[in-house]
C-alpha atoms as a PDB file:
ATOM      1  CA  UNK A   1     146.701  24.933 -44.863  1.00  0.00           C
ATOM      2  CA  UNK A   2     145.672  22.082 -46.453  1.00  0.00           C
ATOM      3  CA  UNK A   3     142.411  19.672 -47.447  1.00  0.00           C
ATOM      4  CA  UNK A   4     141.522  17.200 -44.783  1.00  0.00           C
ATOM      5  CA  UNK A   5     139.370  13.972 -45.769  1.00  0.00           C
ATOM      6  CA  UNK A   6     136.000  13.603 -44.575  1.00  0.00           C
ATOM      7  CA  UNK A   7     134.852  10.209 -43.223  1.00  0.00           C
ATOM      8  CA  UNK A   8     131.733   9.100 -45.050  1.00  0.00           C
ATOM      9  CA  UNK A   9     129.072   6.634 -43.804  1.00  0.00           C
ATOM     10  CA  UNK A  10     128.605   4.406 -43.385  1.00  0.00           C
ATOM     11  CA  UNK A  11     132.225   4.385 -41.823  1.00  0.00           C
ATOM     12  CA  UNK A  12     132.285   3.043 -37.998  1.00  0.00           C
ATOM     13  CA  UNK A  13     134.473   6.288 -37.048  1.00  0.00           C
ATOM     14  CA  UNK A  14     132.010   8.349 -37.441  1.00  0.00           C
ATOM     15  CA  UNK A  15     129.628   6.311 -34.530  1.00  0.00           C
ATOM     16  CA  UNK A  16     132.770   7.418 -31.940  1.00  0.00           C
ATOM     17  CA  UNK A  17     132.020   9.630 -28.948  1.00  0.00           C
ATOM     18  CA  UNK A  18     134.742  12.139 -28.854  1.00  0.00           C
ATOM     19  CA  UNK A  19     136.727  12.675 -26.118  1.00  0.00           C
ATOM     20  CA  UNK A  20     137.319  16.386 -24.010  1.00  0.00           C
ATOM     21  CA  UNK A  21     140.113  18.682 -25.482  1.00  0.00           C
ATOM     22  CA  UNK A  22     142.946  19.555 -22.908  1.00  0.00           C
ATOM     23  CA  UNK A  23     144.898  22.279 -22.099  1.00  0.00           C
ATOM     24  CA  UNK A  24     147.843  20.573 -23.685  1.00  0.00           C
ATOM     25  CA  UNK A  25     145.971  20.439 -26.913  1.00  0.00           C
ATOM     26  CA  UNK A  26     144.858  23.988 -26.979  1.00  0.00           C
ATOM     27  CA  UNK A  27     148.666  25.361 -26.098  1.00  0.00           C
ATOM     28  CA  UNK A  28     149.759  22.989 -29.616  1.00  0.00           C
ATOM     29  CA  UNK A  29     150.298  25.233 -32.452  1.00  0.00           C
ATOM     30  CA  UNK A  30     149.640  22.143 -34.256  1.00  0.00           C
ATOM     31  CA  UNK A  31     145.875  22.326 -33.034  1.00  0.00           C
ATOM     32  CA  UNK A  32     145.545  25.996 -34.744  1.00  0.00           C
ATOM     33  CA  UNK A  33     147.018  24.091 -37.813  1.00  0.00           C
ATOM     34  CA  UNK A  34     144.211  21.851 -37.871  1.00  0.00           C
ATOM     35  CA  UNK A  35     141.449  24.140 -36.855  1.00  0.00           C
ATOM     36  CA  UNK A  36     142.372  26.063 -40.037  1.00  0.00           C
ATOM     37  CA  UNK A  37     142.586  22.873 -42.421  1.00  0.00           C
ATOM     38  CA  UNK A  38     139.332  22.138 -40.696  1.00  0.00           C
ATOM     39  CA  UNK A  39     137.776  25.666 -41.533  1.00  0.00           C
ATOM     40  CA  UNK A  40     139.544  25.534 -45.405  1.00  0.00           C
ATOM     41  CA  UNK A  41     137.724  21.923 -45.822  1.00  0.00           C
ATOM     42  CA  UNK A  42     134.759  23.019 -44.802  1.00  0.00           C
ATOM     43  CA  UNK A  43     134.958  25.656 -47.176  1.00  0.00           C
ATOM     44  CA  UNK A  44     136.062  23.766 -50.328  1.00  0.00           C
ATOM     45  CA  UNK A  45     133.203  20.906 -49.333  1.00  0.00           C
ATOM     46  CA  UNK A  46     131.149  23.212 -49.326  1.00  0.00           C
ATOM     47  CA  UNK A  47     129.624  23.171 -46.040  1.00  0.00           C
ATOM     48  CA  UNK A  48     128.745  25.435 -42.793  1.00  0.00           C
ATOM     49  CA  UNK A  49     129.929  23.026 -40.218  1.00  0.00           C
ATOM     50  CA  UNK A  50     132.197  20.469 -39.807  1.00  0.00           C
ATOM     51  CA  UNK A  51     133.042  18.058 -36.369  1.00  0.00           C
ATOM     52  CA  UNK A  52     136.547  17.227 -36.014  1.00  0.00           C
ATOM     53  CA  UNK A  53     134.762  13.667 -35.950  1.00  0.00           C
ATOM     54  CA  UNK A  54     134.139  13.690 -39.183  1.00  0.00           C
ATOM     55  CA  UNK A  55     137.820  14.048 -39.941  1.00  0.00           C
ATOM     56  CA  UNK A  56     139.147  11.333 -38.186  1.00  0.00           C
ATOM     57  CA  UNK A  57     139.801  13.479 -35.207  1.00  0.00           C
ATOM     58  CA  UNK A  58     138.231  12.070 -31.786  1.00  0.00           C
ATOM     59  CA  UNK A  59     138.130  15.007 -29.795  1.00  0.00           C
ATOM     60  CA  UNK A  60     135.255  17.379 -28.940  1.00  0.00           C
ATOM     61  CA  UNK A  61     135.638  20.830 -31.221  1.00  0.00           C
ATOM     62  CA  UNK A  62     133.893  21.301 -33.780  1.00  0.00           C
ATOM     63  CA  UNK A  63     133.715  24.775 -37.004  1.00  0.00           C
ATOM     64  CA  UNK A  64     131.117  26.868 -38.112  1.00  0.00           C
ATOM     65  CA  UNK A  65     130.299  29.547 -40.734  1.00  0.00           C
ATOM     66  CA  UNK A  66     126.857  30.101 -41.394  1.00  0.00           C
ATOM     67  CA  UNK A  67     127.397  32.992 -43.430  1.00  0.00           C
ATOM     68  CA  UNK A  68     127.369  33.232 -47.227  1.00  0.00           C
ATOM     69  CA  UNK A  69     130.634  35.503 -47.022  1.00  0.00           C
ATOM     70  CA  UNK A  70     132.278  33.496 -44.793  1.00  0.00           C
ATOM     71  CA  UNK A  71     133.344  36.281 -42.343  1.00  0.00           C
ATOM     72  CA  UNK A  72     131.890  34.406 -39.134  1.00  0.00           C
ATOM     73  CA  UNK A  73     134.365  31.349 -38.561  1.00  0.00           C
ATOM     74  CA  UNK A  74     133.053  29.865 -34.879  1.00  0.00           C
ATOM     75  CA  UNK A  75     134.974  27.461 -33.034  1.00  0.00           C
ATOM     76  CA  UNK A  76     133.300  25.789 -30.532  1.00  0.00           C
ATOM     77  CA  UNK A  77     136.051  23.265 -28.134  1.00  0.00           C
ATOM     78  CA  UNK A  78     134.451  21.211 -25.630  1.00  0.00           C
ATOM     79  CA  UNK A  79     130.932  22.217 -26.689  1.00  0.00           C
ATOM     80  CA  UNK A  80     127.686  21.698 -24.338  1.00  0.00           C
ATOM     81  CA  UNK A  81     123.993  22.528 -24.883  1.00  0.00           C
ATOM     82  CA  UNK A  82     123.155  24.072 -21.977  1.00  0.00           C
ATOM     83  CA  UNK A  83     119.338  24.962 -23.094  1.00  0.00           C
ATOM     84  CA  UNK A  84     116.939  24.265 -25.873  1.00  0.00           C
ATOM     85  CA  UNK A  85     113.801  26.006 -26.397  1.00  0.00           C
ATOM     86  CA  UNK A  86     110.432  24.124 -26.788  1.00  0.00           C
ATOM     87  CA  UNK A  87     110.098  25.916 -29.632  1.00  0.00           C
ATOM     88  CA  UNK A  88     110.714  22.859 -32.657  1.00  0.00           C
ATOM     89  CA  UNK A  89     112.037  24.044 -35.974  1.00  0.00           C
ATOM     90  CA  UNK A  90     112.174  21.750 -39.141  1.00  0.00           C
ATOM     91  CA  UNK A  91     115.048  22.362 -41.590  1.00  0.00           C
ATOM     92  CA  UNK A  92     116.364  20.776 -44.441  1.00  0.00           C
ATOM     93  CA  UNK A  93     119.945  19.073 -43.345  1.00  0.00           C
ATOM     94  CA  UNK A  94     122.475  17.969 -45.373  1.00  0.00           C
ATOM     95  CA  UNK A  95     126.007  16.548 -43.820  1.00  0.00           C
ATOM     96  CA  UNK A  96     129.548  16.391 -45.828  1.00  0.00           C
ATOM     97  CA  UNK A  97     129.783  12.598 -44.231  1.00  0.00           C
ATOM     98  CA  UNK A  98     126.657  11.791 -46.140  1.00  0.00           C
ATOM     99  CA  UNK A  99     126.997  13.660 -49.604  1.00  0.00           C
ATOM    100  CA  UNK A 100     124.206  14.654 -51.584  1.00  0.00           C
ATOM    101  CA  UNK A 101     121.803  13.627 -48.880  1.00  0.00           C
ATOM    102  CA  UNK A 102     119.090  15.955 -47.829  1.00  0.00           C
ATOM    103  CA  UNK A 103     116.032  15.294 -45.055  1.00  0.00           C
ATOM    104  CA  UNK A 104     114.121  17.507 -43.296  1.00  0.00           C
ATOM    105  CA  UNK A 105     114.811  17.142 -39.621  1.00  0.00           C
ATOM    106  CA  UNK A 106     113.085  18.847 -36.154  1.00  0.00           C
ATOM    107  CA  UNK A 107     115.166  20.030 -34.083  1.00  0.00           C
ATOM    108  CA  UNK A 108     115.055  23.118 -30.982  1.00  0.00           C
ATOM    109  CA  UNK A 109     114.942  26.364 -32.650  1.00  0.00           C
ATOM    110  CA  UNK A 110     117.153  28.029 -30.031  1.00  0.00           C
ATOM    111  CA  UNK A 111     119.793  27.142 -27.860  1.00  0.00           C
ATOM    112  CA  UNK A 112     122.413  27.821 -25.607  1.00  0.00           C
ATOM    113  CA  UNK A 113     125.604  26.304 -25.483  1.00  0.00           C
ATOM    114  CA  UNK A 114     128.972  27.067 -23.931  1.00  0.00           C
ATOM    115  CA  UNK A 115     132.379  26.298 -25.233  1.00  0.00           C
ATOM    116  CA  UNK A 116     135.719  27.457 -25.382  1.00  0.00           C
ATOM    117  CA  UNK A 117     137.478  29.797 -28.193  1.00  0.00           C
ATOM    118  CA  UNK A 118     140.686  28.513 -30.307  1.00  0.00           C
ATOM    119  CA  UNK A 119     142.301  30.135 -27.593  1.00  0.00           C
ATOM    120  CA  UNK A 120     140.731  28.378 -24.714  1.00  0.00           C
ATOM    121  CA  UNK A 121     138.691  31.554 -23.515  1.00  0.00           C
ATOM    122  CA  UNK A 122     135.189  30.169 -22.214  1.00  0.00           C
ATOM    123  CA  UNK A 123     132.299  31.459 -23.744  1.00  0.00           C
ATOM    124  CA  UNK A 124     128.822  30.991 -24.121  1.00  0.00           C
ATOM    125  CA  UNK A 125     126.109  31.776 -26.971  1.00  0.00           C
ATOM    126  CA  UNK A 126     122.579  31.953 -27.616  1.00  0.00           C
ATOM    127  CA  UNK A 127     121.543  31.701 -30.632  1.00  0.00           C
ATOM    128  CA  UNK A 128     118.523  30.195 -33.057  1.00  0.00           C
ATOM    129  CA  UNK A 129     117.107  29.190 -36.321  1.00  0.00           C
ATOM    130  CA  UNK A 130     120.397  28.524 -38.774  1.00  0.00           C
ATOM    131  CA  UNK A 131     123.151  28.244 -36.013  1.00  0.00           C
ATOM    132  CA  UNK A 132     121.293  26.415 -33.459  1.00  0.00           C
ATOM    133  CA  UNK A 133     120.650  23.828 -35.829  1.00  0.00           C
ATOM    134  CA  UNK A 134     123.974  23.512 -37.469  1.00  0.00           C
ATOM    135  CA  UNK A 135     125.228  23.862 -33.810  1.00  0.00           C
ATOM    136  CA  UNK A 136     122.970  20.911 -32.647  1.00  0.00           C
ATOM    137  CA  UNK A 137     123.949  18.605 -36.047  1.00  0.00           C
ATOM    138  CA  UNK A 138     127.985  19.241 -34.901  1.00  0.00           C
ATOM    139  CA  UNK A 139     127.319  18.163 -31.409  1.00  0.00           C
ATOM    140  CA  UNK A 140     125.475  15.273 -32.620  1.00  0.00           C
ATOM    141  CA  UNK A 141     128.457  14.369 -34.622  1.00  0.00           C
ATOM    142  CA  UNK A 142     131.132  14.621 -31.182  1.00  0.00           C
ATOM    143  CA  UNK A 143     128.337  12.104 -29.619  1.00  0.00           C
ATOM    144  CA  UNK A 144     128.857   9.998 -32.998  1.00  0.00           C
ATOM    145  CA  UNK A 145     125.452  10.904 -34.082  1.00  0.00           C
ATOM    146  CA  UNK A 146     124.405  11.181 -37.537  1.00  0.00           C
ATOM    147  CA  UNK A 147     121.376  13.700 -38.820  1.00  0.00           C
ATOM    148  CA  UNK A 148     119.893  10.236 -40.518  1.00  0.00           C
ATOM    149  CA  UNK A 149     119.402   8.926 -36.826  1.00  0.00           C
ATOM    150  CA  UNK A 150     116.621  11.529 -36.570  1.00  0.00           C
ATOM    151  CA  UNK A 151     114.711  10.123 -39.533  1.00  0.00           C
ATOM    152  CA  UNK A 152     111.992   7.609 -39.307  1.00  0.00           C
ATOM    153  CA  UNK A 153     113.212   4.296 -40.363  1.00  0.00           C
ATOM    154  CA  UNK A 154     111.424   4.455 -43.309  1.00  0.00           C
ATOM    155  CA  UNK A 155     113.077   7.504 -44.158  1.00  0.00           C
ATOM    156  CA  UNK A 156     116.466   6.608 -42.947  1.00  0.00           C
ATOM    157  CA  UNK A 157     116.500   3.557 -45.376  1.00  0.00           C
ATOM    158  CA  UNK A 158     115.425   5.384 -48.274  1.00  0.00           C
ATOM    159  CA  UNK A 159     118.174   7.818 -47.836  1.00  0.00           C
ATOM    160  CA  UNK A 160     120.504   5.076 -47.416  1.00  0.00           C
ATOM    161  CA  UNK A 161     119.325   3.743 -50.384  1.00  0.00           C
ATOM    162  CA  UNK A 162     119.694   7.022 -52.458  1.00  0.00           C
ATOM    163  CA  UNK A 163     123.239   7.015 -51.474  1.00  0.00           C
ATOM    164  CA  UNK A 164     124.055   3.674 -52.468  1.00  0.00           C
ATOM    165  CA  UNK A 165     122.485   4.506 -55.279  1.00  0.00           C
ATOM    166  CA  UNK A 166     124.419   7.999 -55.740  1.00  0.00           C
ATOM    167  CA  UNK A 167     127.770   6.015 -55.278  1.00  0.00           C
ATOM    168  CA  UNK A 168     127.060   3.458 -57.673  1.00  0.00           C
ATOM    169  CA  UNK A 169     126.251   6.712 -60.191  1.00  0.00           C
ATOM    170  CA  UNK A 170     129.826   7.458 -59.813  1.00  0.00           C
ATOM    171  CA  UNK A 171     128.374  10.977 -57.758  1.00  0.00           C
END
């Protein structure tokens, strides 16, 4: 396994729409490969969720680990919310594309989306509160979406700002 780099705004990649996996991709030991270097980069970031997006990789599968032990990876190929409760939930979001960055953002507090496995077996999950957000945030990112796009543009600019200003800090 190895590190992958993570695209970091304001970098035009990360504004692409990803494109469906196919059953040639899923049958490519080479996509396991990266589905693992995608789960150890998340790890190292650290982070809970990470859009093959954000590593340079236009396709539509996204990881997730919620857990502080780190003993529930999720892979989610091909990913669609299917539902989303009227039920609003504000959470503090934070992305490894925009680093050290932090904004509280509304989002629905439960969902349901379907997806395949890493092995291609279809699945579908309904979950809330943590997951559904970090669920929604990943999705956002395969429709080149960015949690900052949720701010007020008040607020968007002053978190641009901050990390213009965290850059120039040398952090």
């Amino acid at each position: 396994m190895s590190l992958l780099p993570i695209l970091e705004f304001p970098d035009h990649r990360l504004r692409t729409v990803a494109a469906p996996v196919d059953a040639a991709t899923l049958a490519d030991p080479a996509f396991q490969r990266l589905l693992d270097d995608m789960f150890q980069t998340m790890y190292e970031a650290p982070g809970i969720g990470l859009a093959a997006t954000q590593v340079d990789t236009h396709r539509r599968f996204m990881v997730i680990d919620v857990t502080e032990g780190r003993e529930q990876p999720l892979v989610f190929i091909n990913p669609v919310i299917r539902e989303r409760s009227v039920d609003l939930r504000a959470h503090q979001e934070g992305c490894l594309s925009i680093p050290g960055i932090y904004a509280d953002v509304t989002r629905a507090d439960g969902i349901v989306v379907e997806a395949l496995d890493r092995h291609g077996k279809p699945f579908e999950l309904r979950t809330d509160g943590l997951l559904a957000t970090c669920v929604q945030h990943e999705v956002d990112h395969l429709d080149g979406r960015l949690f900052i796009d949720h701010l007020s543009p008040l607020k968007r600019d002053r978190a641009i700002k901050k990390l213009e200003k965290l850059r120039k800090q040398g952090g």
